[in-house]
Each structure stands twice: as C-alpha cells, then as structure tokens.
C-alpha atoms as a PDB file:
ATOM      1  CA  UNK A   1     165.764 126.666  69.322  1.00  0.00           C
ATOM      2  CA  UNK A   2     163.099 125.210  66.536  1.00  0.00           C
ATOM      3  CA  UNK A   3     164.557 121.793  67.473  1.00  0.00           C
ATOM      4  CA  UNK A   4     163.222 122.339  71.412  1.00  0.00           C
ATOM      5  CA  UNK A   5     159.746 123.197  70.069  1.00  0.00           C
ATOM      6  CA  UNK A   6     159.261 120.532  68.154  1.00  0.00           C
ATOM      7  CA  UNK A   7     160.326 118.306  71.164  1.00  0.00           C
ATOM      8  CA  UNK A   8     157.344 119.432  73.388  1.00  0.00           C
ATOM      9  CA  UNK A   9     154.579 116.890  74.328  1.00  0.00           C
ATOM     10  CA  UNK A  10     150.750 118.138  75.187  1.00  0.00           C
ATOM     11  CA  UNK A  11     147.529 118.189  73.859  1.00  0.00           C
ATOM     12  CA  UNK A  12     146.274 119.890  70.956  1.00  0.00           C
ATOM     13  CA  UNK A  13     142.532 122.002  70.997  1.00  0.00           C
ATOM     14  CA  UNK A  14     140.870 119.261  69.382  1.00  0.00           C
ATOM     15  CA  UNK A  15     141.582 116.284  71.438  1.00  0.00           C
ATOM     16  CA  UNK A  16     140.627 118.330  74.296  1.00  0.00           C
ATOM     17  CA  UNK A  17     137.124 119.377  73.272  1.00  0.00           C
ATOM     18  CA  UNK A  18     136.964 115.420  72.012  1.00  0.00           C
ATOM     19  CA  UNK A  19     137.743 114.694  76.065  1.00  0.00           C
ATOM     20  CA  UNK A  20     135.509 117.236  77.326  1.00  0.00           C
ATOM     21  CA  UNK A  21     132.293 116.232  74.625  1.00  0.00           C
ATOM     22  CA  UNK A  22     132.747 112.759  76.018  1.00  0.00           C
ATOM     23  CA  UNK A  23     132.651 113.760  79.799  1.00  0.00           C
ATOM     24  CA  UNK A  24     129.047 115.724  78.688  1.00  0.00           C
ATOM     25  CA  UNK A  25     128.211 112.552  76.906  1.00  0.00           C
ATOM     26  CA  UNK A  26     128.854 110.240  80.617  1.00  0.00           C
ATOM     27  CA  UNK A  27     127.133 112.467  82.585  1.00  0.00           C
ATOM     28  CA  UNK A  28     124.073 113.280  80.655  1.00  0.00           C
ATOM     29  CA  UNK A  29     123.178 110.020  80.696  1.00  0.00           C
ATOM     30  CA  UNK A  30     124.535 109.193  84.283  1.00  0.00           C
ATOM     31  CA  UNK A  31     122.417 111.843  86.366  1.00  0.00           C
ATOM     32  CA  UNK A  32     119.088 110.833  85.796  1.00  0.00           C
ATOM     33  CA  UNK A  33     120.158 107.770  86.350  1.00  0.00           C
ATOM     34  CA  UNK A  34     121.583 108.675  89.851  1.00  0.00           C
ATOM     35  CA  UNK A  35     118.328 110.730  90.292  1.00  0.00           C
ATOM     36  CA  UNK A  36     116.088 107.801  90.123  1.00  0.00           C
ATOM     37  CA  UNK A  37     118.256 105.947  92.045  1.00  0.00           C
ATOM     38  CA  UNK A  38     117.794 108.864  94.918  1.00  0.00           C
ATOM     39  CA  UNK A  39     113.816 108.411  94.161  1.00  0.00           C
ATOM     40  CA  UNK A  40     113.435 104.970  94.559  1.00  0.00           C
ATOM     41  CA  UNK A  41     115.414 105.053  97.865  1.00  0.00           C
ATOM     42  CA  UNK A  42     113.467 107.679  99.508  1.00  0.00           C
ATOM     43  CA  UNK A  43     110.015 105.549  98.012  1.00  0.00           C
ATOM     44  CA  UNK A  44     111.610 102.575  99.744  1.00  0.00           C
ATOM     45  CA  UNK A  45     112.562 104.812 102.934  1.00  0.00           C
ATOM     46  CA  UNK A  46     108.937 105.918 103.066  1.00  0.00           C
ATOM     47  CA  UNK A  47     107.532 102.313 102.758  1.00  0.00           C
ATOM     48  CA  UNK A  48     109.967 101.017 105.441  1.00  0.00           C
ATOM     49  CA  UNK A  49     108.367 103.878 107.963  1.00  0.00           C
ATOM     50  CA  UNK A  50     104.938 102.179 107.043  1.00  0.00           C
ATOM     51  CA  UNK A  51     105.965  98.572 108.185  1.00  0.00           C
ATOM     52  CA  UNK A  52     107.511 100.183 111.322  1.00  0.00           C
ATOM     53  CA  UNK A  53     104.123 101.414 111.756  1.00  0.00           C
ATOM     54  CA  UNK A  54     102.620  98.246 111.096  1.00  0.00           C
ATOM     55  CA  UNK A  55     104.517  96.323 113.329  1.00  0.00           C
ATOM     56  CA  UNK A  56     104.136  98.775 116.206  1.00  0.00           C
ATOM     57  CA  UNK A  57     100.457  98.430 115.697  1.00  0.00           C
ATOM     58  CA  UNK A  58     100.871  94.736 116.479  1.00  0.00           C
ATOM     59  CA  UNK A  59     102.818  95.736 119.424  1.00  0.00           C
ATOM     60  CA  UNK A  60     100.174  98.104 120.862  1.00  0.00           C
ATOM     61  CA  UNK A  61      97.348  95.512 119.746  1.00  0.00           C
ATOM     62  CA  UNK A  62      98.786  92.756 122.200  1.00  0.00           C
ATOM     63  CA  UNK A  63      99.882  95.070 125.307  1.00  0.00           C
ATOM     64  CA  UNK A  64      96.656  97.020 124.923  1.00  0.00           C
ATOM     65  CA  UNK A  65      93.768  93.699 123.796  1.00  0.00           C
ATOM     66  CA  UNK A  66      92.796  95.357 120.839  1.00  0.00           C
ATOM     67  CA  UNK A  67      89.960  93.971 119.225  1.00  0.00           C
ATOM     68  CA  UNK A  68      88.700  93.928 115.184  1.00  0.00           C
ATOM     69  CA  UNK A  69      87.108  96.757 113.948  1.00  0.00           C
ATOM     70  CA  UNK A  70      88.916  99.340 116.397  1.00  0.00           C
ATOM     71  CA  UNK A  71      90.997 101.809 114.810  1.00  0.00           C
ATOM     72  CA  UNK A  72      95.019 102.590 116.433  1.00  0.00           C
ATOM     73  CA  UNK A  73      95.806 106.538 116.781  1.00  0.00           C
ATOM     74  CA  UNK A  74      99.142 107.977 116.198  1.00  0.00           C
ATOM     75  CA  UNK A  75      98.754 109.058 119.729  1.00  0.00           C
ATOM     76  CA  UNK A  76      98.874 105.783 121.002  1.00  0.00           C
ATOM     77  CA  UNK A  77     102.017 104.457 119.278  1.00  0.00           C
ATOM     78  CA  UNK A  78     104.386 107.248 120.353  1.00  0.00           C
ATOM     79  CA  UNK A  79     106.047 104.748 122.158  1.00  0.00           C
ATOM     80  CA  UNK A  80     105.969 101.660 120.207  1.00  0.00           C
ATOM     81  CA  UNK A  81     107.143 103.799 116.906  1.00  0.00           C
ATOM     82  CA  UNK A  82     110.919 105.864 116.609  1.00  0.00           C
ATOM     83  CA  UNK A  83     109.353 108.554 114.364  1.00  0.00           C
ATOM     84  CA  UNK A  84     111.971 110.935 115.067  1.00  0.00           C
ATOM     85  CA  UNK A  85     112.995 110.526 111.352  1.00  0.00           C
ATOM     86  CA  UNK A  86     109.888 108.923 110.375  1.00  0.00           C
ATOM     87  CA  UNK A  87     108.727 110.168 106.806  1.00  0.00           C
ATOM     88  CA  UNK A  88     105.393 109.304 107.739  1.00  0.00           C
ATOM     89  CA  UNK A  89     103.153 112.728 108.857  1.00  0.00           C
ATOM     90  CA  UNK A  90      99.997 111.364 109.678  1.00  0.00           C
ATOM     91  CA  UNK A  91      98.642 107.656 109.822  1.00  0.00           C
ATOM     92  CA  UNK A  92      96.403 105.103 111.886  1.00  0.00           C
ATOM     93  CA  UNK A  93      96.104 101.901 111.889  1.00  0.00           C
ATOM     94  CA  UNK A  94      92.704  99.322 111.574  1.00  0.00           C
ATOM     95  CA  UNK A  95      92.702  96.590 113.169  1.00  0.00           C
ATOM     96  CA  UNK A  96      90.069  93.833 110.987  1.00  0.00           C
ATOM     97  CA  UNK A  97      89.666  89.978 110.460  1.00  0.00           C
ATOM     98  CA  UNK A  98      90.273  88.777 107.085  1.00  0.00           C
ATOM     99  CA  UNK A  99      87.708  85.925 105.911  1.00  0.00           C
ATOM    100  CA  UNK A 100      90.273  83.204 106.672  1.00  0.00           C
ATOM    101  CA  UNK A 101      89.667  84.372 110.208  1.00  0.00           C
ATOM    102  CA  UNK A 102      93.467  86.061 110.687  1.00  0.00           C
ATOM    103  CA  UNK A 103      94.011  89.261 112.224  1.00  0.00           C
ATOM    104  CA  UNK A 104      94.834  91.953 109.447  1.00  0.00           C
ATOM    105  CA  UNK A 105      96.370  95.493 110.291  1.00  0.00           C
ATOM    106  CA  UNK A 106      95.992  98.188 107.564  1.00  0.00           C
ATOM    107  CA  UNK A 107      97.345 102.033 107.613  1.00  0.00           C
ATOM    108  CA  UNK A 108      96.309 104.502 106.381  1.00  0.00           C
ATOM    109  CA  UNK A 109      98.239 107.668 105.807  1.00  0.00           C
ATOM    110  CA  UNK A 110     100.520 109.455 104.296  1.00  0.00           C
ATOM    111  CA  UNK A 111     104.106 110.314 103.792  1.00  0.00           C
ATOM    112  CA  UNK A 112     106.860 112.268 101.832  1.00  0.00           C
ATOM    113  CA  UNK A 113     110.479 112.981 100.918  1.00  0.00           C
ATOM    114  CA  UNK A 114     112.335 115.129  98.796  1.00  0.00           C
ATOM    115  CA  UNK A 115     109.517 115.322  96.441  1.00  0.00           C
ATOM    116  CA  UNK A 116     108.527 111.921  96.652  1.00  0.00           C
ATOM    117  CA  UNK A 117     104.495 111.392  98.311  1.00  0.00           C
ATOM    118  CA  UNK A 118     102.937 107.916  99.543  1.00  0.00           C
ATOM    119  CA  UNK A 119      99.537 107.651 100.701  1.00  0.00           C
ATOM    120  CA  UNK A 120      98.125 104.941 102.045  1.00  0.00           C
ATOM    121  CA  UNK A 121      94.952 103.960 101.969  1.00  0.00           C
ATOM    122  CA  UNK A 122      94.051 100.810 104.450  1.00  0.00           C
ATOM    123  CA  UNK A 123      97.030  99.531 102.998  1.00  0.00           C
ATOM    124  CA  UNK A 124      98.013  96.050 104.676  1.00  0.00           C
ATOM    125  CA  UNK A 125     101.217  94.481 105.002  1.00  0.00           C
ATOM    126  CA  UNK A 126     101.164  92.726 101.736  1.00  0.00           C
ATOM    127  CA  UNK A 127     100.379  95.678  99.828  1.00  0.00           C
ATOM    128  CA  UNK A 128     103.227  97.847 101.066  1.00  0.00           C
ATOM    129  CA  UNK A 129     105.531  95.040 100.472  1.00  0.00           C
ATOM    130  CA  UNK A 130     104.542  94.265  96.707  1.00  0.00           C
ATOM    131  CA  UNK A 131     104.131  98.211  95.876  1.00  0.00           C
ATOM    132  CA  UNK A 132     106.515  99.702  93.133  1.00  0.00           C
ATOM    133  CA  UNK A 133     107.247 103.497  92.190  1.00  0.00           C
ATOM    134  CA  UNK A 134     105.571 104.259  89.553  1.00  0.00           C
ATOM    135  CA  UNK A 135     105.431 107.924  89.646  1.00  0.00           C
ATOM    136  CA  UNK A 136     106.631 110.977  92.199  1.00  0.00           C
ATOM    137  CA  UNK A 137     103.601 110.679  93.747  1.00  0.00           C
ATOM    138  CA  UNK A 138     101.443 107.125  94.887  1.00  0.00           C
ATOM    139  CA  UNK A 139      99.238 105.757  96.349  1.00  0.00           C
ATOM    140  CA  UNK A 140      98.904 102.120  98.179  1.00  0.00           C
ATOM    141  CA  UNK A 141      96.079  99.977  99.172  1.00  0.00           C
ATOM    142  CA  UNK A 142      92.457  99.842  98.453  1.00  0.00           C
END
C-alpha cells in the first residue's frame, strides 16, 4: 500500500499558489492595458463620426450652393449623415474660405462614449485627423 502512494503524480500547495501569483502578475498588468486599448477605440470611433459629418457637410454644401460664412444645421444633414449609431449628440458645421482661397468646413460639437467626451470646437478636417487622446475627456480645434 505505501508503495502506491508514493507512485502518485500531482501538484503540491506551493507550486500551485506559484501558478496562481503568476496569473495575478499577467493580468494586473494586462487590463489596463486592454482598457486603454477600449479608450482609444471609442476616441477614434468618436473622431470617425466627426469626418462623417464633415464629409456630409460637403455633400449638403454642393446639392444645396452653400456659400462661406453660412453655418450647416444638424437638421439639414439628416439625410446626408447615418447617425443611427453616431456618437456625435450635437454639432454644425461652418462653412469659411481659408486665405489660400479654398473652401474650409469646420464642426463644432460634441460627442461621447463609454466615458470617453470630444468636443469640437470649429475643428476642421486637419485637426480631427492629427488629434491624439490625451485624456478621458478633449477637446479639438481652435
């Protein structure tokens, strides 16, 4: 009987808590990891609403002769924009002419996601392009 004892395989208390300290280890440093990850998508999913937006504007701008200096409702792109899962809330857009004489659409508005808040301040094209998360909450433009 001692002989079929001695003959079992398994692990001992130790190497288990050495298993399990390691798996705390991993994931301590893996899940804020993952939760910036999750951050900077919805950032990215908020700024992709804002070009949609954008582009719209330049939709509207052509079917409707918009001129410089008039200002684009939300109103009026309902059908140029799919904001059924838009993160945007509330936005227009201005139509201007840059000194070089080109037409320049900026938006201003602002939008959120799990925690995560863009406004947007006559922000052009350029500027929603080139903008980085800095924080939970930020703004873009002038």
């Amino acid at each position: 009987k001692r002989k079929l004892l001695k003959n079992q395989k398994g692990f001992t208390l130790i190497e288990l808590l050495a298993v399990i300290v390691i798996l705390a280890i991993i994931a301590a440093i893996a899940i804020p990891a993952i939760g910036n990850v999750i951050k900077n998508s919805r950032f990215n999913a908020i700024k992709s609403d804002a070009i949609q937006v954008i582009s719209a504007a330049k939709l509207y701008a052509a079917d409707n002769d918009v001129k410089s200096g008039q200002t684009i409702k939300q109103n009026d792109l309902a059908k140029y924009v799919d904001d059924k899962d838009s993160k945007l809330t509330k936005y227009n857009v201005t139509v201007t002419t840059g000194t070089d004489g080109k037409i320049d659409y900026q938006l201003t508005g602002e939008g959120s996601d799990g925690g995560v808040s863009v406004h947007f301040k006559n922000a052009n094209l350029a500027d929603i392009n080139s903008a980085k998360r800095t924080s939970d909450d930020v703004t873009i433009g002038k």
